[in-house]
ModelCIF file with pLDDT and N, C-alpha, C, O atoms, coordinates in Angstrom:
data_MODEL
#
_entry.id   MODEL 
#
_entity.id                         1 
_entity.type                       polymer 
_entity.pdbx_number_of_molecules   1 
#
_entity_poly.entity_id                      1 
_entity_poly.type                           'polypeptide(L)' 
_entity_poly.nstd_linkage                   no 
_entity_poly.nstd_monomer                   no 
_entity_poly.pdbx_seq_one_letter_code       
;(UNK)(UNK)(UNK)(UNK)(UNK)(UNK)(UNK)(UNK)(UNK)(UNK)(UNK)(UNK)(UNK)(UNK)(UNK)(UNK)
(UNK)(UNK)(UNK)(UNK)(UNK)(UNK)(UNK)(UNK)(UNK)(UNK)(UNK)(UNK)(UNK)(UNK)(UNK)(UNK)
(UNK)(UNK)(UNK)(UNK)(UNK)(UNK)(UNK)(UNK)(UNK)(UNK)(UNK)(UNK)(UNK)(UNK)(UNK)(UNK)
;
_entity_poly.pdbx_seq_one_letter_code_can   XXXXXXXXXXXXXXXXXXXXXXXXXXXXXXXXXXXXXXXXXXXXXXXX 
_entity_poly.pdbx_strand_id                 A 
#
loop_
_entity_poly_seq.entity_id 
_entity_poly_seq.num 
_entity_poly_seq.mon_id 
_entity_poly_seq.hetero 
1 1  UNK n 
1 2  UNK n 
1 3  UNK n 
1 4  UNK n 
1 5  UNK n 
1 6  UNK n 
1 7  UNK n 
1 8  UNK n 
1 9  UNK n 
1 10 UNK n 
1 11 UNK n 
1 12 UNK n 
1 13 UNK n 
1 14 UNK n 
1 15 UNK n 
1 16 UNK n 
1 17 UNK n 
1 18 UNK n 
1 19 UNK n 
1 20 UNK n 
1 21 UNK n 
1 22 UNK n 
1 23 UNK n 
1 24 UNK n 
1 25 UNK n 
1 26 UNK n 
1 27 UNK n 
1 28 UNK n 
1 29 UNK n 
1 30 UNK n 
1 31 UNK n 
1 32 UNK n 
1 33 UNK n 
1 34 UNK n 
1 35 UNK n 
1 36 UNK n 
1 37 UNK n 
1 38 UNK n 
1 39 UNK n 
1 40 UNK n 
1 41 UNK n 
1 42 UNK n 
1 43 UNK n 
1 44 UNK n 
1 45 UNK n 
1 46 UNK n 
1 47 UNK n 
1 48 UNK n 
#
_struct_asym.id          A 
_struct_asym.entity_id   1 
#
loop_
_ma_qa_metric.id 
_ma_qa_metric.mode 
_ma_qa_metric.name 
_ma_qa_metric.software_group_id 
_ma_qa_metric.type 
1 global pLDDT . pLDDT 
2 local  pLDDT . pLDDT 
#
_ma_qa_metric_global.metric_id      1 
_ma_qa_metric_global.metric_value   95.00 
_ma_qa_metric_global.model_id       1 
_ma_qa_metric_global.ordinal_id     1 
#
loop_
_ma_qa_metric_local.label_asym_id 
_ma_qa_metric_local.label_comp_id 
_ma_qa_metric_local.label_seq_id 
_ma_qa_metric_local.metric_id 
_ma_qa_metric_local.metric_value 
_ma_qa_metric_local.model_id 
_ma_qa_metric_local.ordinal_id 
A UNK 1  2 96.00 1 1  
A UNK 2  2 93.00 1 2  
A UNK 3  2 92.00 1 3  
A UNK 4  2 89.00 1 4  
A UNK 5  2 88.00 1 5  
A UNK 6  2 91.00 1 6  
A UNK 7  2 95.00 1 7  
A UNK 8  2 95.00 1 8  
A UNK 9  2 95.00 1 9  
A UNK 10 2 96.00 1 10 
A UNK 11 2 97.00 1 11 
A UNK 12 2 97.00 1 12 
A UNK 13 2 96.00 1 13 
A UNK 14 2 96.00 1 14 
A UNK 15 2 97.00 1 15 
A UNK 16 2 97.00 1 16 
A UNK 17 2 96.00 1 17 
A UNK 18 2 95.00 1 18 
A UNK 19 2 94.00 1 19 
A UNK 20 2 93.00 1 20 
A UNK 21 2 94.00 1 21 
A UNK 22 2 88.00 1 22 
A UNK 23 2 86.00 1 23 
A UNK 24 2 91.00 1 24 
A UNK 25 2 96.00 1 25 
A UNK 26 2 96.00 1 26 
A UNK 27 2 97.00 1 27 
A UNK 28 2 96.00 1 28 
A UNK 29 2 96.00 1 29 
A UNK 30 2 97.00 1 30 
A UNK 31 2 95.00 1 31 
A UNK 32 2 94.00 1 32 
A UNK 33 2 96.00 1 33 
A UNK 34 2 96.00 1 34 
A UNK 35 2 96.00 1 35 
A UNK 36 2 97.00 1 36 
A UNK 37 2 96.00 1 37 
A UNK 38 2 97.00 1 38 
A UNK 39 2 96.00 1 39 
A UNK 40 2 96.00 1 40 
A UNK 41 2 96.00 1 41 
A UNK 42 2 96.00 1 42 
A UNK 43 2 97.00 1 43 
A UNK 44 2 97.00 1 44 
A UNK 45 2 97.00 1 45 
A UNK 46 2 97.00 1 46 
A UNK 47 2 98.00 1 47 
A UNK 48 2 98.00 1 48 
#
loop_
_atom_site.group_PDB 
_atom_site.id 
_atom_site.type_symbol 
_atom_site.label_atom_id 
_atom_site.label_alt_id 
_atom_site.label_comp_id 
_atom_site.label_asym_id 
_atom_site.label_entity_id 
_atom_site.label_seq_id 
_atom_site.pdbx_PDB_ins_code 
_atom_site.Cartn_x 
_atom_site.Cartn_y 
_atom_site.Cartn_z 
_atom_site.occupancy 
_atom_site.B_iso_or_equiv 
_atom_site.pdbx_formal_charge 
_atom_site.auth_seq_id 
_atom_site.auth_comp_id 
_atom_site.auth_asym_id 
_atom_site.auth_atom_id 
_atom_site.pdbx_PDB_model_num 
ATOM 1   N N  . UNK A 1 1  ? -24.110 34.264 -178.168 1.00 96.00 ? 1  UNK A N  1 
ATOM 2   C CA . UNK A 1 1  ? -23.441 33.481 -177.119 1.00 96.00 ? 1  UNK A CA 1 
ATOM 3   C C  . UNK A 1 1  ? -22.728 32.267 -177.708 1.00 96.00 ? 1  UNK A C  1 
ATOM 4   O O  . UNK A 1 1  ? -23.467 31.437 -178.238 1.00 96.00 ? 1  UNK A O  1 
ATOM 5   N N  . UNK A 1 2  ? -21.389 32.018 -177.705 1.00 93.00 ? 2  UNK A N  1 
ATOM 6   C CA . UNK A 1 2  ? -20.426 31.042 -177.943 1.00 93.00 ? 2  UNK A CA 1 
ATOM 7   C C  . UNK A 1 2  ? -20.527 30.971 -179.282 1.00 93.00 ? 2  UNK A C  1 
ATOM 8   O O  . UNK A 1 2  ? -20.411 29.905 -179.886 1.00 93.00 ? 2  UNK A O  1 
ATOM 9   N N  . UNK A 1 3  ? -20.734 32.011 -179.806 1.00 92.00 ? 3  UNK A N  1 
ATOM 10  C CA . UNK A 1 3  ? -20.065 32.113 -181.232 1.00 92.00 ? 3  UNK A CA 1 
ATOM 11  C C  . UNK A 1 3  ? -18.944 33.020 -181.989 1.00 92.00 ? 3  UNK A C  1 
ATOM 12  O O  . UNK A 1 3  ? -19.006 34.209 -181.676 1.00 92.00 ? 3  UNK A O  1 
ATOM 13  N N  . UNK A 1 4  ? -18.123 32.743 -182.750 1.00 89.00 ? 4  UNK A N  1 
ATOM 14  C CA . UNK A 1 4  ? -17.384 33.337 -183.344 1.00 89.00 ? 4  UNK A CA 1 
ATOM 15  C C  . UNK A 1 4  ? -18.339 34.577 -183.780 1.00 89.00 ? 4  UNK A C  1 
ATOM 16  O O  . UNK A 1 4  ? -19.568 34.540 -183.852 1.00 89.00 ? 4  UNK A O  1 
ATOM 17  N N  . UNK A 1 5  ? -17.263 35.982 -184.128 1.00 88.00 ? 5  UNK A N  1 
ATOM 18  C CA . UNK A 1 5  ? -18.622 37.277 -184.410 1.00 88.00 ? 5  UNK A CA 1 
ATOM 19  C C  . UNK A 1 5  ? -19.008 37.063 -185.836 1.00 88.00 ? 5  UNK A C  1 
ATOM 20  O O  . UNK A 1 5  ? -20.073 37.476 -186.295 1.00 88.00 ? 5  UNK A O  1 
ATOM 21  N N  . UNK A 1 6  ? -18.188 36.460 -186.470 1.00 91.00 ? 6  UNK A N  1 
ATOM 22  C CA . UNK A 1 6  ? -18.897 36.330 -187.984 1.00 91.00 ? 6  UNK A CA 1 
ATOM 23  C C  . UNK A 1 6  ? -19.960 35.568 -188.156 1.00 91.00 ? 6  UNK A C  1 
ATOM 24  O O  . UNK A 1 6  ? -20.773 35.824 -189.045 1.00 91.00 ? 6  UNK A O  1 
ATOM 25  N N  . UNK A 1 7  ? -20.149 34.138 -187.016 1.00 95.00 ? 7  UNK A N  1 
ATOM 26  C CA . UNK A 1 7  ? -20.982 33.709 -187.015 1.00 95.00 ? 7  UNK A CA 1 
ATOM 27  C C  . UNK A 1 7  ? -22.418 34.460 -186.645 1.00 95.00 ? 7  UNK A C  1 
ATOM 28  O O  . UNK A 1 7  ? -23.397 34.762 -187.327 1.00 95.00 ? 7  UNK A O  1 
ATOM 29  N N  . UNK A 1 8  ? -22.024 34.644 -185.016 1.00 95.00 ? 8  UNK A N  1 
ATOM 30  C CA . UNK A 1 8  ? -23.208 35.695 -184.725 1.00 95.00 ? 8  UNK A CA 1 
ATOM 31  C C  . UNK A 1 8  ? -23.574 36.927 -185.498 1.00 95.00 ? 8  UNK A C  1 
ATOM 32  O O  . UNK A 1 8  ? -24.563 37.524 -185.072 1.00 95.00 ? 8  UNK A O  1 
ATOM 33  N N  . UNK A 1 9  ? -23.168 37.263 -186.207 1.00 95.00 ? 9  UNK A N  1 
ATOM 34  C CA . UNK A 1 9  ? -23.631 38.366 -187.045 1.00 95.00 ? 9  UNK A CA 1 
ATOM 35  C C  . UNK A 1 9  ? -24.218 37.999 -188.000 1.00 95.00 ? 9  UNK A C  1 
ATOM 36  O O  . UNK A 1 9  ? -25.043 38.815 -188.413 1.00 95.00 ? 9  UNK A O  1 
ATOM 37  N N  . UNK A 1 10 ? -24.113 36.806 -188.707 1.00 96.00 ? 10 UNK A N  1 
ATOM 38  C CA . UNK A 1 10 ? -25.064 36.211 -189.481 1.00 96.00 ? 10 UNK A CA 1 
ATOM 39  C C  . UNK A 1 10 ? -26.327 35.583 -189.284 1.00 96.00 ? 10 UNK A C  1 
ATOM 40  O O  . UNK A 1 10 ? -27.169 35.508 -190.178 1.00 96.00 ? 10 UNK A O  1 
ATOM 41  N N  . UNK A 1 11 ? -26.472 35.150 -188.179 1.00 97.00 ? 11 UNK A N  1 
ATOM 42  C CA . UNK A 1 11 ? -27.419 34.482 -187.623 1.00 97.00 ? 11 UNK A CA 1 
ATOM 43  C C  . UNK A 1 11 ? -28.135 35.551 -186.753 1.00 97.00 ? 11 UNK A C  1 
ATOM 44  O O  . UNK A 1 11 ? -29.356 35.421 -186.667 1.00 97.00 ? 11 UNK A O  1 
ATOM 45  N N  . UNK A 1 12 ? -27.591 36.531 -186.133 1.00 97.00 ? 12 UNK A N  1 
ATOM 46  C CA . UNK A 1 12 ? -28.699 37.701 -186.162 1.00 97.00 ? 12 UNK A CA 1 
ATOM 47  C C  . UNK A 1 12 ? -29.033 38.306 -187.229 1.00 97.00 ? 12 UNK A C  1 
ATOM 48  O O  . UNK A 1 12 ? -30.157 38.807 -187.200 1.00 97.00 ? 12 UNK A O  1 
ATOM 49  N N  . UNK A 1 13 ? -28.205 38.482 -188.534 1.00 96.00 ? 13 UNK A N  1 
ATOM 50  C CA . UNK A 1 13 ? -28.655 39.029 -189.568 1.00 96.00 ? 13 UNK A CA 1 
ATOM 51  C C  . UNK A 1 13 ? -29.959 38.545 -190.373 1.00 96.00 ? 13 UNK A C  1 
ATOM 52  O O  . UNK A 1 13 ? -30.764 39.277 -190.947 1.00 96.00 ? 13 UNK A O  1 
ATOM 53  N N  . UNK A 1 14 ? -29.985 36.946 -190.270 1.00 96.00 ? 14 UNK A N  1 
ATOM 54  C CA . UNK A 1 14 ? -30.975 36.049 -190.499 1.00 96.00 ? 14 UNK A CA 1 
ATOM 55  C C  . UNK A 1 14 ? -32.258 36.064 -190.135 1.00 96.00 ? 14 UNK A C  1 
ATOM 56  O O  . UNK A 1 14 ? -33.325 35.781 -190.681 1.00 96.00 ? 14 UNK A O  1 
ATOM 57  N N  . UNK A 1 15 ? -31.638 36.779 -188.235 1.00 97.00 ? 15 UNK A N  1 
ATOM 58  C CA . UNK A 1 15 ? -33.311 36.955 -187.553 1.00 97.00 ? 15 UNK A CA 1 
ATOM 59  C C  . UNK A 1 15 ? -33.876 37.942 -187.800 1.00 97.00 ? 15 UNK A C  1 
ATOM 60  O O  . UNK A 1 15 ? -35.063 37.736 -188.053 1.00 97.00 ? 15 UNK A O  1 
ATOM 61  N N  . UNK A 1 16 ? -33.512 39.175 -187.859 1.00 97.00 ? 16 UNK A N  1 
ATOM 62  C CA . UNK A 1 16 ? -34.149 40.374 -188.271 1.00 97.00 ? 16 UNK A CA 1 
ATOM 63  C C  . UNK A 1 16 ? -34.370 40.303 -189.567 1.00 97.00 ? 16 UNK A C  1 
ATOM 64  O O  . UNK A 1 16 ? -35.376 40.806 -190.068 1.00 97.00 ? 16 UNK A O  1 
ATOM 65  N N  . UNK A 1 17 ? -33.485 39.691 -190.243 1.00 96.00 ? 17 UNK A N  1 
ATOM 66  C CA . UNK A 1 17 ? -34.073 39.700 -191.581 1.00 96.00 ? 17 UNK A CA 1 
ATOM 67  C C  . UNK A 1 17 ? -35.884 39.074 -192.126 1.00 96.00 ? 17 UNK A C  1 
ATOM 68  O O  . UNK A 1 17 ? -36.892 39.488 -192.698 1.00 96.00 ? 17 UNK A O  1 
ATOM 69  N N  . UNK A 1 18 ? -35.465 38.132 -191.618 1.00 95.00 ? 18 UNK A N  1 
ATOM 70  C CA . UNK A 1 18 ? -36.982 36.605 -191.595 1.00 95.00 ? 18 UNK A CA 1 
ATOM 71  C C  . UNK A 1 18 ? -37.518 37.007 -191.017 1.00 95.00 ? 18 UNK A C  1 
ATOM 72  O O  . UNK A 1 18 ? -38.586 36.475 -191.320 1.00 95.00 ? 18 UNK A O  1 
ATOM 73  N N  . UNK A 1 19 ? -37.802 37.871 -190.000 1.00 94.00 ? 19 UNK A N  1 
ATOM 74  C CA . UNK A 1 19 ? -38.594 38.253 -189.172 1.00 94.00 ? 19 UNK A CA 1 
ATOM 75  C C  . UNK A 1 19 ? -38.875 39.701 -188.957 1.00 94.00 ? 19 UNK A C  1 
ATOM 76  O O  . UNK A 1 19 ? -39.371 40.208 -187.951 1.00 94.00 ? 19 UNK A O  1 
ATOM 77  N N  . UNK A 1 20 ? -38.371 40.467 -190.374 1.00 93.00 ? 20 UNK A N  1 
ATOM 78  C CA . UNK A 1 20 ? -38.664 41.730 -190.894 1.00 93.00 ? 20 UNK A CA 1 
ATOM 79  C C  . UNK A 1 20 ? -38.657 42.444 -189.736 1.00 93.00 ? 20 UNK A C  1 
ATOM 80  O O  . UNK A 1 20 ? -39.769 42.586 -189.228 1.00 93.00 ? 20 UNK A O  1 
ATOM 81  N N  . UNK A 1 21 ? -37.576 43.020 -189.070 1.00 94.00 ? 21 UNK A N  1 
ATOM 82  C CA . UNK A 1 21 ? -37.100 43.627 -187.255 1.00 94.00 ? 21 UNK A CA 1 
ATOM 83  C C  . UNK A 1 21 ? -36.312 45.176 -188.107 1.00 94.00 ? 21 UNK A C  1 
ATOM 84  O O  . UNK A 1 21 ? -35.785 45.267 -189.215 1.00 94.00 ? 21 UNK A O  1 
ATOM 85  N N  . UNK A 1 22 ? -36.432 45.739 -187.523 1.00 88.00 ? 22 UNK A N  1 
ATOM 86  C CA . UNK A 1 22 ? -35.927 46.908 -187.599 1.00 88.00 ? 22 UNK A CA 1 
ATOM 87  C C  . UNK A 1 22 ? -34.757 46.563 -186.742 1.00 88.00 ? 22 UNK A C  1 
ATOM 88  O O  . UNK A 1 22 ? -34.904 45.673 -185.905 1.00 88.00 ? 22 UNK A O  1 
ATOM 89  N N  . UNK A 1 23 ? -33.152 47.417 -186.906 1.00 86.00 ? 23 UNK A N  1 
ATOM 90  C CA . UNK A 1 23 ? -32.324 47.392 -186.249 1.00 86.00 ? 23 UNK A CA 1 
ATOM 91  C C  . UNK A 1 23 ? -32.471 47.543 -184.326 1.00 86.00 ? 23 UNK A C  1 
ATOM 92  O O  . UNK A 1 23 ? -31.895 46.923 -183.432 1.00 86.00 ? 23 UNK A O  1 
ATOM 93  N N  . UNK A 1 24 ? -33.587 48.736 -184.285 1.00 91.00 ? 24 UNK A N  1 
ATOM 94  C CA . UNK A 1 24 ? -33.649 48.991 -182.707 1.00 91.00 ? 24 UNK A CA 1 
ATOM 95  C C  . UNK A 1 24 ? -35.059 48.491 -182.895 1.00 91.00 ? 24 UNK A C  1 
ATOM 96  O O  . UNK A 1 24 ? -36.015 49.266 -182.874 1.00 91.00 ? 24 UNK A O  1 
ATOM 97  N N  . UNK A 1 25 ? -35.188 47.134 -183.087 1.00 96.00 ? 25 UNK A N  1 
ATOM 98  C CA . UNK A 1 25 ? -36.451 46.607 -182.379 1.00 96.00 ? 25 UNK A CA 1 
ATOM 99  C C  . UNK A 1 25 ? -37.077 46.940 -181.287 1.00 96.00 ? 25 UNK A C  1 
ATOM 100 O O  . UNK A 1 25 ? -36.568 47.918 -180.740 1.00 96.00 ? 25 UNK A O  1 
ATOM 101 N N  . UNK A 1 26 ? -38.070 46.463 -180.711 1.00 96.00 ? 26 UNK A N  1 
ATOM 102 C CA . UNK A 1 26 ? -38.151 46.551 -179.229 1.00 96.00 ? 26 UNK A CA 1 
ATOM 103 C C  . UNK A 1 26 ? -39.175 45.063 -179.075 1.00 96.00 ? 26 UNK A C  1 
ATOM 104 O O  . UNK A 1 26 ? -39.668 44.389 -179.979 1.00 96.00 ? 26 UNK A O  1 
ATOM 105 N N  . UNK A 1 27 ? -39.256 44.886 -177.642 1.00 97.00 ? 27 UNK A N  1 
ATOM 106 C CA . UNK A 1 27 ? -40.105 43.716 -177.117 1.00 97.00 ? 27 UNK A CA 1 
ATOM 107 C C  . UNK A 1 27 ? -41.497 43.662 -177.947 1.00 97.00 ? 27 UNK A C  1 
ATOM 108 O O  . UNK A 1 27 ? -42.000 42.638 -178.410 1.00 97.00 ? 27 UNK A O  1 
ATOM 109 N N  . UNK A 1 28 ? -42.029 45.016 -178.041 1.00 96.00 ? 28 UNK A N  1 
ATOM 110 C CA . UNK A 1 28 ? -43.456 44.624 -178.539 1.00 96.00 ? 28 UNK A CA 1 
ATOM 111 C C  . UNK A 1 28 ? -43.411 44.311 -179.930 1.00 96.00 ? 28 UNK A C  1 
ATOM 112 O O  . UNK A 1 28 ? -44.517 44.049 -180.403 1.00 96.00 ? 28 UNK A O  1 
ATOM 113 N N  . UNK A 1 29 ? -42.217 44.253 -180.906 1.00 96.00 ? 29 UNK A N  1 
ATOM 114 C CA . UNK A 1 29 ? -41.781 43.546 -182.338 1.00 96.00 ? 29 UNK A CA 1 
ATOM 115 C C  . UNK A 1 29 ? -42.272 42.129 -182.139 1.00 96.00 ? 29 UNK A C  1 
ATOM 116 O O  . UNK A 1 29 ? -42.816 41.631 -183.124 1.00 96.00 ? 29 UNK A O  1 
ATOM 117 N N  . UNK A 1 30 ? -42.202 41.554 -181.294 1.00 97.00 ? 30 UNK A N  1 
ATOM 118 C CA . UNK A 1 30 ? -42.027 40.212 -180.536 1.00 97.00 ? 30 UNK A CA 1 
ATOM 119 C C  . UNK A 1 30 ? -42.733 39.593 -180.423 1.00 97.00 ? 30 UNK A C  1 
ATOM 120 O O  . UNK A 1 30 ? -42.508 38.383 -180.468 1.00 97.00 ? 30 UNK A O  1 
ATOM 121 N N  . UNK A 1 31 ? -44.404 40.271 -180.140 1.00 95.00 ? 31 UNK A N  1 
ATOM 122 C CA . UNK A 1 31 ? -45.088 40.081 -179.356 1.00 95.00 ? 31 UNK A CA 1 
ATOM 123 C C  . UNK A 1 31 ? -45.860 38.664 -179.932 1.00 95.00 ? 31 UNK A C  1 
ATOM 124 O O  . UNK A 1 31 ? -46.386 37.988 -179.048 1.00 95.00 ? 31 UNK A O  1 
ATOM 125 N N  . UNK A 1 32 ? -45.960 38.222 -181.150 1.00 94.00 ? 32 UNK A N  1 
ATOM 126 C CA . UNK A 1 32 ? -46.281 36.953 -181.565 1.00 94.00 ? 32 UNK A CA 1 
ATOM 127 C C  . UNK A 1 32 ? -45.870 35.633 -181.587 1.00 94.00 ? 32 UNK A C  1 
ATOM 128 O O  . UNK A 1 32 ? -46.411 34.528 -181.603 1.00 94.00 ? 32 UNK A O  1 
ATOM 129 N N  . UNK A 1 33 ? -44.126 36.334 -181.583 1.00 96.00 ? 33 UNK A N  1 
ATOM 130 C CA . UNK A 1 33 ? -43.307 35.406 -182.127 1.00 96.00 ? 33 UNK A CA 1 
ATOM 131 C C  . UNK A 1 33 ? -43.209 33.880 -181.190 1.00 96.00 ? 33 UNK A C  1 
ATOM 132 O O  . UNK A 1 33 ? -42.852 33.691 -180.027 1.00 96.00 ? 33 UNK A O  1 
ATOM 133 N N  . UNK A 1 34 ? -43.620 33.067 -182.099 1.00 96.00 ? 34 UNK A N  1 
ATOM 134 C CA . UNK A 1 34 ? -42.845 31.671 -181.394 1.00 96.00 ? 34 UNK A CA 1 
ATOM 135 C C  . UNK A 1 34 ? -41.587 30.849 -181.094 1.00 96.00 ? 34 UNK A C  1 
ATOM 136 O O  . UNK A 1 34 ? -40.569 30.921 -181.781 1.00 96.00 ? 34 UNK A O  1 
ATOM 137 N N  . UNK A 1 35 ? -41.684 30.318 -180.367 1.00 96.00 ? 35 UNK A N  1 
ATOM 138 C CA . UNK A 1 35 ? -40.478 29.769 -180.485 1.00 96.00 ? 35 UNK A CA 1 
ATOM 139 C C  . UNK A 1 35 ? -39.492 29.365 -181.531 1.00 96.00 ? 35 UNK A C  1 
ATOM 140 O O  . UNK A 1 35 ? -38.324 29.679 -181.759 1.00 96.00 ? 35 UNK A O  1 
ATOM 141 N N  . UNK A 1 36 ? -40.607 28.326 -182.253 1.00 97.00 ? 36 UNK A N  1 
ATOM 142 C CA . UNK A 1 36 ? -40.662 27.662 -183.439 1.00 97.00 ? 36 UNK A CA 1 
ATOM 143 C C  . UNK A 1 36 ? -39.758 28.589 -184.418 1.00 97.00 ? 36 UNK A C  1 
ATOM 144 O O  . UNK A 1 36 ? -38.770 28.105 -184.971 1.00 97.00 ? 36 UNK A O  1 
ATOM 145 N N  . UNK A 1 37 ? -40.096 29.795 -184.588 1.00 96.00 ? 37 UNK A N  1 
ATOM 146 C CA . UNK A 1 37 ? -39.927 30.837 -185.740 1.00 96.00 ? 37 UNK A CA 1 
ATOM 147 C C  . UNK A 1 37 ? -38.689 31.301 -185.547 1.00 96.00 ? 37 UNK A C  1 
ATOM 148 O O  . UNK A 1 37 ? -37.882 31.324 -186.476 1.00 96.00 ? 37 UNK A O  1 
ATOM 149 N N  . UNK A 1 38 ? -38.354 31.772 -184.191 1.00 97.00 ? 38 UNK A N  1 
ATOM 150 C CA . UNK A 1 38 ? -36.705 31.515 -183.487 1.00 97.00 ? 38 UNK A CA 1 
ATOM 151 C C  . UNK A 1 38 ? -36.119 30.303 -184.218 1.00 97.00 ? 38 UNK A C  1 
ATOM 152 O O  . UNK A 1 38 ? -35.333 30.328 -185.165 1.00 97.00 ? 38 UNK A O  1 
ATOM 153 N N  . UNK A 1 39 ? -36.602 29.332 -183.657 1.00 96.00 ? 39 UNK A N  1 
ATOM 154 C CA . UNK A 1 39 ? -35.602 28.215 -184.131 1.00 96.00 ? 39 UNK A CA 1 
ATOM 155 C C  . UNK A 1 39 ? -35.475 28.193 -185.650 1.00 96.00 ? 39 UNK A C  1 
ATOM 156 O O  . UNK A 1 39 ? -34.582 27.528 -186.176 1.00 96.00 ? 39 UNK A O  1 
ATOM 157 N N  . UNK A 1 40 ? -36.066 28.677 -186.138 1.00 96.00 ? 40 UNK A N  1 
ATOM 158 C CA . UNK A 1 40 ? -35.938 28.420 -187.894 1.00 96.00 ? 40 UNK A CA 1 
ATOM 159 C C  . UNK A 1 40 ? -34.682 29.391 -188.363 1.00 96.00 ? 40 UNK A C  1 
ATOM 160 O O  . UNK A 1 40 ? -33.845 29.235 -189.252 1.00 96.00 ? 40 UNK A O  1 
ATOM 161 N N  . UNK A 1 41 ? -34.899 30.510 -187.358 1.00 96.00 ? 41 UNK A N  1 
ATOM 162 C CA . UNK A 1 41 ? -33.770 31.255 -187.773 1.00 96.00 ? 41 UNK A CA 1 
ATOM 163 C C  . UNK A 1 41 ? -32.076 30.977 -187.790 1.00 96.00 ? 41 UNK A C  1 
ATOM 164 O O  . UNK A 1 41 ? -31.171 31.740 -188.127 1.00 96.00 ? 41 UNK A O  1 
ATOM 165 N N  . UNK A 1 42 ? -32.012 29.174 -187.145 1.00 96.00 ? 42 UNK A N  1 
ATOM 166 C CA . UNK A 1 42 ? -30.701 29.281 -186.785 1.00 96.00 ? 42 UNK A CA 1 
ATOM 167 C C  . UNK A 1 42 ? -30.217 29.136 -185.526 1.00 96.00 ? 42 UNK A C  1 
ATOM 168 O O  . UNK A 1 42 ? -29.022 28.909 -185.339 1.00 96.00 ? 42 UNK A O  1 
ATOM 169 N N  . UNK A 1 43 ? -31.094 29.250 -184.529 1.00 97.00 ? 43 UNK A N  1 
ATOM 170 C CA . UNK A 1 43 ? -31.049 30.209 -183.378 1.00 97.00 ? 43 UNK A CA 1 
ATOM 171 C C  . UNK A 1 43 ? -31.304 28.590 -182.116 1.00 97.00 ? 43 UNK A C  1 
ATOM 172 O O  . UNK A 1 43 ? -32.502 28.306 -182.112 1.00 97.00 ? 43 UNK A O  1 
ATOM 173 N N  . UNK A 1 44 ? -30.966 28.199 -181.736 1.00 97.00 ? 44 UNK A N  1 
ATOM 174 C CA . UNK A 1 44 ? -31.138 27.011 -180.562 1.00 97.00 ? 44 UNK A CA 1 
ATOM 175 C C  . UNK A 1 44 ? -32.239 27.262 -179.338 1.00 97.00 ? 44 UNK A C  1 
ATOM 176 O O  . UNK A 1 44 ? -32.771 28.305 -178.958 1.00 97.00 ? 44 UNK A O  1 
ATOM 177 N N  . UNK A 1 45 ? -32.354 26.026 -178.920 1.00 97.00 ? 45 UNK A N  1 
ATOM 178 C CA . UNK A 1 45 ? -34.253 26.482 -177.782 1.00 97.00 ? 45 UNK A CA 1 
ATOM 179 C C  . UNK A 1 45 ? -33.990 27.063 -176.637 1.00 97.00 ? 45 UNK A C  1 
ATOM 180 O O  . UNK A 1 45 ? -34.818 27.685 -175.972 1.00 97.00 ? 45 UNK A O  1 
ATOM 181 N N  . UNK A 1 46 ? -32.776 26.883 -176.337 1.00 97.00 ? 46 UNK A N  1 
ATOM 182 C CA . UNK A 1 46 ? -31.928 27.668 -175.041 1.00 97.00 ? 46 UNK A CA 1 
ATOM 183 C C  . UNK A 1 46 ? -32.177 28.863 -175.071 1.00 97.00 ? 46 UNK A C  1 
ATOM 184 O O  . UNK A 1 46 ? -32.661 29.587 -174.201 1.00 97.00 ? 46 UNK A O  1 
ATOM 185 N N  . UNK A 1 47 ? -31.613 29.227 -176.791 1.00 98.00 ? 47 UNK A N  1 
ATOM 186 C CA . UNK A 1 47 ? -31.938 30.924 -177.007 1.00 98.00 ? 47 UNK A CA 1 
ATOM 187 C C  . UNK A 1 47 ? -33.072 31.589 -176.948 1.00 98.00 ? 47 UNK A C  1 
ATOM 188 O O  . UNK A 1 47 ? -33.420 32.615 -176.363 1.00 98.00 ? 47 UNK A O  1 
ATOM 189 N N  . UNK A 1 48 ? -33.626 30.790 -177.695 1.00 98.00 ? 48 UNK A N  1 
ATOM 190 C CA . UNK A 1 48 ? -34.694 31.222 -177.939 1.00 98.00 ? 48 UNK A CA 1 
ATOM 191 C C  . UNK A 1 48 ? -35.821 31.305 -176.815 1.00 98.00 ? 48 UNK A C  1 
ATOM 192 O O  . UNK A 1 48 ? -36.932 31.760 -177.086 1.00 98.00 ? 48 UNK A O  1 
#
């Protein structure tokens, strides 16, 4: 959201990456994740 696609593609590339996600994740990938760990990725508290 309100990013250029090169941007967003990096910064999702970042999250799945750091957060070892398979391309077709699903919700229960998730199921720990904090906020906190979102935000490290890049990623703002809105988003997250």
């Amino acid at each position: 959201q309100q990013l250029s696609g090169s941007a967003a593609d990096k910064i999702y590339s970042r999250f799945k990456d750091t957060l070892n996600l398979k391309h077709n994740f699903r919700a229960e990938n998730l199921k720990s994740l904090t906020q906190l760990q979102i935000r490290n990725c890049g990623i703002s508290n809105s988003k997250a």
